[in-house]
Structure formats: C-alpha cells, structure tokens
C-alpha atoms as a PDB file:
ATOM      1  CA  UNK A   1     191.003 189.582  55.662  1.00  0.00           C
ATOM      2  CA  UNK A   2     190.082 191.085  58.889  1.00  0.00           C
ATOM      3  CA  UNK A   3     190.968 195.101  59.443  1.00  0.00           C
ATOM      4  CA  UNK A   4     194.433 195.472  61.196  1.00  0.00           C
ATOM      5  CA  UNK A   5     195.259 199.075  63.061  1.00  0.00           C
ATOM      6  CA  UNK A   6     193.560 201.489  62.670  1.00  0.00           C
ATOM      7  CA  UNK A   7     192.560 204.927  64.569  1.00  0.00           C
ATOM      8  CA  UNK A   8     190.448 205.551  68.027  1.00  0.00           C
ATOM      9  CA  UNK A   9     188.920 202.009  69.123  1.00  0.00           C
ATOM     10  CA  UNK A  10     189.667 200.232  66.330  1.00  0.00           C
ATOM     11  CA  UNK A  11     193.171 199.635  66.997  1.00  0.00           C
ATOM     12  CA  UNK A  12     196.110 201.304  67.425  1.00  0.00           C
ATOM     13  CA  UNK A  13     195.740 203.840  70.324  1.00  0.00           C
ATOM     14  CA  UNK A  14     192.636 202.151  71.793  1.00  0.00           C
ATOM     15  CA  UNK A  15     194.734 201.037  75.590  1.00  0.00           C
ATOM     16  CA  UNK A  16     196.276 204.146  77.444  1.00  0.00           C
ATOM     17  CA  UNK A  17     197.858 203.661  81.189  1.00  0.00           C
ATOM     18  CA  UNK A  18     197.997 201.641  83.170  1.00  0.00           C
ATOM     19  CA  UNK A  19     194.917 199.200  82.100  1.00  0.00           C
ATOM     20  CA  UNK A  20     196.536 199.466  78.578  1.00  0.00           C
ATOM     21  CA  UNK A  21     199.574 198.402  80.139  1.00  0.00           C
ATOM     22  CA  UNK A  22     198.493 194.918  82.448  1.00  0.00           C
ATOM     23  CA  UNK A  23     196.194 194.048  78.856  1.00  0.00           C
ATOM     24  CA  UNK A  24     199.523 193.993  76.716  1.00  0.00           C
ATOM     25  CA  UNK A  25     201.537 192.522  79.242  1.00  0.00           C
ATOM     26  CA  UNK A  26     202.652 189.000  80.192  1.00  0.00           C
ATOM     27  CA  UNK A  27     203.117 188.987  84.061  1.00  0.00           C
ATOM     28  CA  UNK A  28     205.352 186.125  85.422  1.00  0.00           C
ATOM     29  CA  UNK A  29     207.239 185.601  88.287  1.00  0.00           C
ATOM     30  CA  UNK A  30     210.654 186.340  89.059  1.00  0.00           C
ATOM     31  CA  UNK A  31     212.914 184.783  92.515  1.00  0.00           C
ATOM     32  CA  UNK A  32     215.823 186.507  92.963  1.00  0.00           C
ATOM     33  CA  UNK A  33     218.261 184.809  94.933  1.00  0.00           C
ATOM     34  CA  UNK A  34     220.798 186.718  97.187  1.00  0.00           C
ATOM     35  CA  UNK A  35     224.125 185.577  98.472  1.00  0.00           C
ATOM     36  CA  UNK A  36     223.278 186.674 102.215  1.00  0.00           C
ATOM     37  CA  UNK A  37     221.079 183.167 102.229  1.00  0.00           C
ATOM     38  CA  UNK A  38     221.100 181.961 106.302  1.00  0.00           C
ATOM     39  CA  UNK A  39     220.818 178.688 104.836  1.00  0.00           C
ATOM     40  CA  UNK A  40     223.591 178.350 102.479  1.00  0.00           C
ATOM     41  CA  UNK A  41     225.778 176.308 104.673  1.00  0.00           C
ATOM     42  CA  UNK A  42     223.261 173.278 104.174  1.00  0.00           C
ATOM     43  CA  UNK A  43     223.837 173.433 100.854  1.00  0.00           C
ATOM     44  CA  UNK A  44     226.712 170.953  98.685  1.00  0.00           C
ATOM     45  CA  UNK A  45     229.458 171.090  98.904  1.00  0.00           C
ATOM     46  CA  UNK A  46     229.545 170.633 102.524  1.00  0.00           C
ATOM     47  CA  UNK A  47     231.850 172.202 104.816  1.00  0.00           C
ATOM     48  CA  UNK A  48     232.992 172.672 107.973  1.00  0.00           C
ATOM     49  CA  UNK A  49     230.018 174.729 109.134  1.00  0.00           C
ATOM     50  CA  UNK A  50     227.834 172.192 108.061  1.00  0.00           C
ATOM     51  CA  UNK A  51     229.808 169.568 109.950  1.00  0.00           C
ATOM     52  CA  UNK A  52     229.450 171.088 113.371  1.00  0.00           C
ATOM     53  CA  UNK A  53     225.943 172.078 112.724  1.00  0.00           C
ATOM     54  CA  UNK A  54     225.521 168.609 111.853  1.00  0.00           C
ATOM     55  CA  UNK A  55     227.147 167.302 114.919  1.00  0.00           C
ATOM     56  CA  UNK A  56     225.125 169.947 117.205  1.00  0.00           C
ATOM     57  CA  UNK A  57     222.168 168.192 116.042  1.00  0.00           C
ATOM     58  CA  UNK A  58     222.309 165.067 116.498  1.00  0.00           C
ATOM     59  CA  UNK A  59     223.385 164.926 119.817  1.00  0.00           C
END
C-alpha cells in the first residue's frame, strides 16, 4: 500500500494558490449563448424576417 495524506509535501497541504489551484483543476470550455444573437432570424423555424432577407438576396 502506498502512503495516502499526509503533512508538508507529502500530501495534504503540499498546493497553495493559485498553482495549487490550475494542478487540481479540470479546465474546459464553456459557450454561452445569448438571446441578442444578430443571426437568429436564419435560424428554423423560418419567418417572415427570414423571408424578405431571403428575397433581398437573391435578387
């Protein structure tokens, strides 16, 4: 059995701050979606605004 804890560098108490911190921690990414999206309105289900946009383009 290998030694588990402990005091000082051995274990328990050996990260502090911030390093301690990013060495215990599992960064991922997070996207955060808003409702004020400029490009909503291109998005199903398809309205009006879409329509015209639509028909704007293509001429």
């Amino acid at each position: 059995d290998l030694p588990f804890g402990g005091v000082g560098d051995s274990g328990t108490g050996a990260y502090h701050g911030k390093a301690g911190f990013e060495r215990l921690s599992h960064m991922k990414p997070i996207f955060v979606q808003t409702k004020l999206n400029g490009l909503n309105f291109l998005l199903p289900p398809y309205g009006g605004l879409f329509k015209k946009a639509m028909a704007l383009f293509l001429k």
